[in-house]
C-alpha atoms as a PDB file:
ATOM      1  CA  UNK A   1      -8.621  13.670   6.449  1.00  0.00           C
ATOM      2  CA  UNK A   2      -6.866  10.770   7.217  1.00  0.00           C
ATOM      3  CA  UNK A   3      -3.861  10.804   4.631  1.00  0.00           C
ATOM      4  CA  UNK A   4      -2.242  13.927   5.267  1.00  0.00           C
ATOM      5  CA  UNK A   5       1.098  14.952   2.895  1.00  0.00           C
ATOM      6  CA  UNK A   6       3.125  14.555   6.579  1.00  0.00           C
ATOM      7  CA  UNK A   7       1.853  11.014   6.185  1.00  0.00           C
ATOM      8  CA  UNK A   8       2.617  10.452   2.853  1.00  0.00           C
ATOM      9  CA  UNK A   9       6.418  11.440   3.676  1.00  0.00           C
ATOM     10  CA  UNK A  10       6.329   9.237   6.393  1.00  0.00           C
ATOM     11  CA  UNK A  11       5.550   6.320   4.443  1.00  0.00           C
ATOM     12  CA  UNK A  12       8.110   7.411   1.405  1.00  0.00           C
ATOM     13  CA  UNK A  13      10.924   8.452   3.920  1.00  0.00           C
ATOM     14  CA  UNK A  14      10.865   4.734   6.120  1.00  0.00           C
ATOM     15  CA  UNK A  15      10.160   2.491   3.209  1.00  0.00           C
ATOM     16  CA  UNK A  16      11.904   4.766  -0.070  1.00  0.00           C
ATOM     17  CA  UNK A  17      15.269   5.829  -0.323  1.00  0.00           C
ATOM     18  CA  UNK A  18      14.009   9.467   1.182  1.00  0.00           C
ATOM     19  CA  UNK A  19      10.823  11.448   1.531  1.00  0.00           C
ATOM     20  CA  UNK A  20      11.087  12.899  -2.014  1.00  0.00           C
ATOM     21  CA  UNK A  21      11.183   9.318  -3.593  1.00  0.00           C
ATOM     22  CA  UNK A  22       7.510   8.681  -4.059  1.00  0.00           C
ATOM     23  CA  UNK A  23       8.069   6.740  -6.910  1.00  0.00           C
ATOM     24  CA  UNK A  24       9.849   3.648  -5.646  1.00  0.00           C
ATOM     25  CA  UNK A  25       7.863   0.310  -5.276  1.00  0.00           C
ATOM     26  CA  UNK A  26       8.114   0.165  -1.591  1.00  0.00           C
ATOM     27  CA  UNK A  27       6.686   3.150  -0.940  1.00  0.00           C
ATOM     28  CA  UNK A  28       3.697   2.594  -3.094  1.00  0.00           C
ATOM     29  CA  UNK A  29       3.495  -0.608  -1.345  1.00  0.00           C
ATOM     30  CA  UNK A  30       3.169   0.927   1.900  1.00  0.00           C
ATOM     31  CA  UNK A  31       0.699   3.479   1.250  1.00  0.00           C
ATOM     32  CA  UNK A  32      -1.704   1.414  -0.735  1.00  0.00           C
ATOM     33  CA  UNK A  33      -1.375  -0.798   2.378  1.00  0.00           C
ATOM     34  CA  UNK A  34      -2.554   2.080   4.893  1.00  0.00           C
ATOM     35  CA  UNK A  35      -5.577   3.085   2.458  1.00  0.00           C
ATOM     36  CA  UNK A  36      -6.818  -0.629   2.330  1.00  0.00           C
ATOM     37  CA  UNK A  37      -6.747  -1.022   5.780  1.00  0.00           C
ATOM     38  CA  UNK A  38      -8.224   2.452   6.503  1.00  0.00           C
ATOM     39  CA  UNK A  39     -11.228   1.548   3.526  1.00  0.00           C
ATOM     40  CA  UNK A  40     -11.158  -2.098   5.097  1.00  0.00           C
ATOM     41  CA  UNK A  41     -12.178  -0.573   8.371  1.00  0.00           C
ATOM     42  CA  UNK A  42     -15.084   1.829   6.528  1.00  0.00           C
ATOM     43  CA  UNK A  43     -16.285  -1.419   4.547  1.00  0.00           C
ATOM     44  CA  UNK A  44     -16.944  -3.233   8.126  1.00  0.00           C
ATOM     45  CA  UNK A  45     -19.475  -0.447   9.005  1.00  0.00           C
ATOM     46  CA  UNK A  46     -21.022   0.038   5.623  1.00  0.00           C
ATOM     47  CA  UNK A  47     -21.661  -2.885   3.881  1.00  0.00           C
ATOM     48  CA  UNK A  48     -23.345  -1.495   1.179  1.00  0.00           C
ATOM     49  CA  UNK A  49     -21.381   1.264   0.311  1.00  0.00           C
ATOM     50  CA  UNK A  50     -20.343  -0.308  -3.558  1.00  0.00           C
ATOM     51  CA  UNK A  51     -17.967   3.062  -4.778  1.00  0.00           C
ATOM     52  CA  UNK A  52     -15.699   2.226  -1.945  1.00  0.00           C
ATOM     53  CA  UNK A  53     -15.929  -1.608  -2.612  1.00  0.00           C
ATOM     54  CA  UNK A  54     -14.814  -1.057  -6.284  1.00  0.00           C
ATOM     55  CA  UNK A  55     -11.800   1.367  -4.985  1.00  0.00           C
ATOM     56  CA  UNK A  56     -10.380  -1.011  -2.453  1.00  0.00           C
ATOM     57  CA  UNK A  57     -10.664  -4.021  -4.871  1.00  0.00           C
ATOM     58  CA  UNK A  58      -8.047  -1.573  -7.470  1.00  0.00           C
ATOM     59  CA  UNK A  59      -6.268  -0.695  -4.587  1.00  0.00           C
ATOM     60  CA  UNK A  60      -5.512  -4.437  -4.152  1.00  0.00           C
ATOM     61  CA  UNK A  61      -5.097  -4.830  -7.457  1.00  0.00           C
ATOM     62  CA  UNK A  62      -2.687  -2.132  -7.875  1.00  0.00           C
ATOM     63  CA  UNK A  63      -0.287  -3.586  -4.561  1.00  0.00           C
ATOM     64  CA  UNK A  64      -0.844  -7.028  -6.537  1.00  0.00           C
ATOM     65  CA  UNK A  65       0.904  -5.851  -9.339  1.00  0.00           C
ATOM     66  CA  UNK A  66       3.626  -3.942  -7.837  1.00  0.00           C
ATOM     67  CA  UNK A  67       4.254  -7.119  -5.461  1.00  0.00           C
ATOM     68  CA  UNK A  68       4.444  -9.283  -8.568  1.00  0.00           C
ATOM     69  CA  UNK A  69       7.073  -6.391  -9.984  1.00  0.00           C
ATOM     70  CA  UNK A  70       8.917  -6.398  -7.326  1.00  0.00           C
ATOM     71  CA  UNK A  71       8.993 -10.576  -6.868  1.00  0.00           C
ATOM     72  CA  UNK A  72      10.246 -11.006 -10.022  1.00  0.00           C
ATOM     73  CA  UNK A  73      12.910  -8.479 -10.254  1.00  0.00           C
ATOM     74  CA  UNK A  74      14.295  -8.399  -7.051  1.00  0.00           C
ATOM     75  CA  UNK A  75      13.050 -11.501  -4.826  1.00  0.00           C
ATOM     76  CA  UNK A  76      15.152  -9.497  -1.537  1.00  0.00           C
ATOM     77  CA  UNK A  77      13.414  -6.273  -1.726  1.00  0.00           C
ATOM     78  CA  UNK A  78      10.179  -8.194  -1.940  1.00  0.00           C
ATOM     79  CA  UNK A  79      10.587 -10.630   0.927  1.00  0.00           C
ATOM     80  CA  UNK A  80      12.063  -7.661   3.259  1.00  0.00           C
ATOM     81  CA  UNK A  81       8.747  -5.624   2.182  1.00  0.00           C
ATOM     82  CA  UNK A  82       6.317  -8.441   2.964  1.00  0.00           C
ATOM     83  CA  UNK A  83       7.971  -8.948   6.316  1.00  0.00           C
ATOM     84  CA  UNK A  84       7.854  -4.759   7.234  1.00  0.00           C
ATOM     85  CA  UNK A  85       4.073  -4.603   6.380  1.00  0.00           C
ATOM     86  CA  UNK A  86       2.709  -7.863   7.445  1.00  0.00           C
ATOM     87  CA  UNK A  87       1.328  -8.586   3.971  1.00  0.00           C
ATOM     88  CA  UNK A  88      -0.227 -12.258   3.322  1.00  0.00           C
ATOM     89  CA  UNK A  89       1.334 -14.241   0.815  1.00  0.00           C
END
């Protein structure tokens, strides 16, 4: 499996306030950032697989909309998370 709950607290711990904070919006950020590059990667060597297609399209959907939350609330937390993550904008 690759997204193990060691992962997960990995991502919450660096980019949350602590491992326990799973709900914040950089932590979300960050995950949903590992699964679309891990179902990116899977997409290059099946091309046809269309279940995966439609879940990395939400996926990006998903980080969309918590990028927009975050942009318009606060604009510092939002730059700082773009930078961390390498994120196009």
């Amino acid at each position: 499996m690759y997204l193990t709950a060691e992962k997960k607290s990995e991502f919450f711990s660096a980019y949350g306030k602590n491992a326990q904070d799973t709900g914040s919006a950089e932590g979300q950020i960050a995950l949903f950032t590992f699964r679309i590059k891990h179902l990116t990667e899977h997409m290059k060597q099946n091309k046809k697989d269309v279940a995966t297609m439609r879940s990395l399209v939400g996926l990006v959907g998903k980080r969309r909309r918590l990028l927009d939350y975050l942009k318009k609330n606060d604009i510092e937390r939002y730059r700082t998370i773009i930078k961390e993550l390498g994120i196009r904008k």
